[in-house]
Protein backbone atom coordinates (compact mmCIF):
# COMPACT_ATOMS: atom_id res chain seq x y z
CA UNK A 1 106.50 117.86 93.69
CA UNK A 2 108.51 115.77 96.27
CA UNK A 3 110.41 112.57 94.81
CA UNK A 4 110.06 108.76 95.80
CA UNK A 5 112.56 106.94 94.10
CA UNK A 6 112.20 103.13 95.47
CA UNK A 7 113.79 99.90 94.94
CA UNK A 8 111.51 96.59 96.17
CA UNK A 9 113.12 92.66 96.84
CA UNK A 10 111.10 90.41 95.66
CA UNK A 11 112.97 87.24 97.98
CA UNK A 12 111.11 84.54 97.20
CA UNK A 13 110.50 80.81 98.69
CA UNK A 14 108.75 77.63 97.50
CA UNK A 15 107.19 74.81 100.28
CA UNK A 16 104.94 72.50 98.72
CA UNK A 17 104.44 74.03 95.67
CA UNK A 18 103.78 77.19 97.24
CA UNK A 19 105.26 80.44 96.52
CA UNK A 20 106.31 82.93 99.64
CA UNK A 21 107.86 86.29 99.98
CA UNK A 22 110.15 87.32 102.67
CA UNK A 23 108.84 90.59 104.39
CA UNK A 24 110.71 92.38 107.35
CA UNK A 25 109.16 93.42 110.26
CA UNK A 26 108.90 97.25 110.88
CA UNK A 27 108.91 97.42 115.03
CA UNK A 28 108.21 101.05 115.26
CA UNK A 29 105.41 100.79 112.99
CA UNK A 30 104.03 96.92 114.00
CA UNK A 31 103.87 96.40 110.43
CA UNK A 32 105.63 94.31 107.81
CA UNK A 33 107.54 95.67 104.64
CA UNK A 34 109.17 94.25 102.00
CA UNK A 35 113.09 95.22 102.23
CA UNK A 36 113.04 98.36 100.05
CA UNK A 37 115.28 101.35 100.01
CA UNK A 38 115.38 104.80 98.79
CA UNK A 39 117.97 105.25 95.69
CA UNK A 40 120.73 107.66 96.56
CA UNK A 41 122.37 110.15 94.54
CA UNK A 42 124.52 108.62 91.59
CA UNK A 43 123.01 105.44 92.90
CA UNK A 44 121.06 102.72 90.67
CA UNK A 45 118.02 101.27 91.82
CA UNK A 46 119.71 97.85 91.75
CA UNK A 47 122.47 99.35 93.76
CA UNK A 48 120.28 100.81 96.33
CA UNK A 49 118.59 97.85 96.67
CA UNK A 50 121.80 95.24 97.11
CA UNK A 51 122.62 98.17 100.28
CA UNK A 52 119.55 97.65 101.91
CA UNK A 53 119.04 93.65 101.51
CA UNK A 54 122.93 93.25 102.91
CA UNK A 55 122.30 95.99 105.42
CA UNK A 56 118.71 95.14 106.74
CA UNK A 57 119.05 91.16 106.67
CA UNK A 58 122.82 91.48 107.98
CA UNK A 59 124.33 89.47 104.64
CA UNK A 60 126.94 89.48 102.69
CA UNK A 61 126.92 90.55 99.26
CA UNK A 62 128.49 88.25 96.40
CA UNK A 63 128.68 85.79 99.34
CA UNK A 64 124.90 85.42 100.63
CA UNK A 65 122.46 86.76 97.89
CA UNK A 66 122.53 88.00 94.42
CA UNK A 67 120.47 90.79 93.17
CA UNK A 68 118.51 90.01 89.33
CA UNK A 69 120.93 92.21 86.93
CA UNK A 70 117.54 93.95 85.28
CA UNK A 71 114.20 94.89 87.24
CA UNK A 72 111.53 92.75 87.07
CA UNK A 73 108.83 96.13 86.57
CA UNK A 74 110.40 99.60 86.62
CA UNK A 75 107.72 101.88 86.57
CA UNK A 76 107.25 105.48 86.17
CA UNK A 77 104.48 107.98 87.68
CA UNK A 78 103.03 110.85 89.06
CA UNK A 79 100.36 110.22 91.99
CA UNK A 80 99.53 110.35 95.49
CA UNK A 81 100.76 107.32 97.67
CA UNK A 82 98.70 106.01 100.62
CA UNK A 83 99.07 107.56 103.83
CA UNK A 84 100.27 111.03 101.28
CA UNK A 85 97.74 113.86 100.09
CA UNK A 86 100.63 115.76 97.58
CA UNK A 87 101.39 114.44 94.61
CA UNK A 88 104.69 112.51 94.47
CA UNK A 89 106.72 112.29 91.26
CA UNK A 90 107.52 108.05 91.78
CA UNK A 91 110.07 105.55 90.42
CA UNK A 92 109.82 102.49 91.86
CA UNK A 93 111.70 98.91 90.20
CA UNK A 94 111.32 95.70 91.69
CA UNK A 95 114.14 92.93 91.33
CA UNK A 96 114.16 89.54 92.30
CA UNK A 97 116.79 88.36 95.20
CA UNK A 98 118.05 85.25 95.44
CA UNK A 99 119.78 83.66 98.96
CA UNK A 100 122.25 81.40 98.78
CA UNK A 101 123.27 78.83 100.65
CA UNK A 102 122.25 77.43 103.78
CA UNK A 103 123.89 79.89 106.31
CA UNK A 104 122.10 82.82 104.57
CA UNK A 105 118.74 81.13 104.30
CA UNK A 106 118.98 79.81 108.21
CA UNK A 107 119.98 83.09 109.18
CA UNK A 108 116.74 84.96 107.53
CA UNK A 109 114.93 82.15 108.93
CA UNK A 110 116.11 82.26 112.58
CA UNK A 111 115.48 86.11 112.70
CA UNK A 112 112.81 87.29 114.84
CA UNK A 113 112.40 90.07 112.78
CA UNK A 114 111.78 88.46 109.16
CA UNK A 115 108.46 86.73 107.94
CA UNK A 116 107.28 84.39 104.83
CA UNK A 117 104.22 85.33 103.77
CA UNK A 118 102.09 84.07 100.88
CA UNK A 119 100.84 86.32 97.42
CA UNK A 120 97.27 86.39 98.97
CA UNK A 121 98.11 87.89 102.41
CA UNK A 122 100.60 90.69 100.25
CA UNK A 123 97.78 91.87 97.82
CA UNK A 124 95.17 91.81 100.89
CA UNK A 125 97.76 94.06 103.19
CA UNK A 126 97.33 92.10 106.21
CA UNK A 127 98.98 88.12 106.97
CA UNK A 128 96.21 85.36 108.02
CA UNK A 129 97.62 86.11 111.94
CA UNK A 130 96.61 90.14 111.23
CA UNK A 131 100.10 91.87 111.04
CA UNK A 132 99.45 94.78 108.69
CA UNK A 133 101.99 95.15 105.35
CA UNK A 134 102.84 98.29 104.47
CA UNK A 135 100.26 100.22 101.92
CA UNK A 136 102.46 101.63 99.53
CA UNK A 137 104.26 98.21 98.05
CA UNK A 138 101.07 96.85 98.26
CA UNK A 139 99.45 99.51 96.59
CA UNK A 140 102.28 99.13 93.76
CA UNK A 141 101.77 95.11 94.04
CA UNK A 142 97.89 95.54 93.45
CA UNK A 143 97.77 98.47 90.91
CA UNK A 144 100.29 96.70 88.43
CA UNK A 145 99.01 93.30 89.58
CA UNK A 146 102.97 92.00 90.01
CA UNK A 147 101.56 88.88 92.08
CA UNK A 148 98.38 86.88 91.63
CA UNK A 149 96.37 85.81 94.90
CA UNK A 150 96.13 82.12 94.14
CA UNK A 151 93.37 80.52 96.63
């Protein structure tokens, strides 16, 4: 049984009282993703996911975000993941990021690559303008019902 051991940022946003999520667009697959990444060996989940938000939004850790010390779901399972037909053996923890300051919020917001997108659009897989999220967080996000589609 292969392994999927996955760490999820949650970045989040308010505007009005309403709550976004900042997703990262996938080129190569014209889709949208949350920034996750795969835990490497002797690696924490919180570790591997500090990597990928510095790496993939180009920031500075201690300087431009800071990564939740606990997950806020860590979760456990065997199961087949969407776009799969084995069985995966999958850990998967999701932890809240936090931007500071200006430079590192105007410099996720200037990117042509990142997106805020609502609770609604996540647990339907697809934005209002028809970009496609990926399945699997989305599958995680729906099954374990880790945000509410507020209409």
């Amino acid at each position: 049984m292969e392994k999927v051991f996955r760490s999820v940022a949650l970045i989040q946003k308010f505007d009005d009282e309403k709550s976004q999520f900042l997703l990262k667009l996938n080129a190569g697959r014209n889709q949208l993703n949350f920034v996750t990444g795969e835990r490497l060996e002797k690696e924490s989940f919180r570790e591997a996911i500090s990597r990928e938000v510095s790496w993939q939004l180009e920031l500075e850790r201690s300087k431009d975000f800071v990564v939740s010390n606990m997950s806020q779901l860590s979760m456990e399972y065997a199961g087949v993941l969407p776009g799969m037909t084995a069985k995966n053996k999958i850990a998967v923890a999701f932890y809240l990021v936090h931007l500071y300051g200006n430079s590192a919020r105007s410099q996720v917001n200037e990117s042509t690559d990142c997106q805020w997108v609502n609770a609604a659009e996540i647990c339907r897989g697809r934005t209002n303008l028809g970009t496609a999220i990926d399945p699997i967080p989305v599958h995680w996000i729906n099954r374990w019902e880790i945000l509410q589609a507020w209409h």
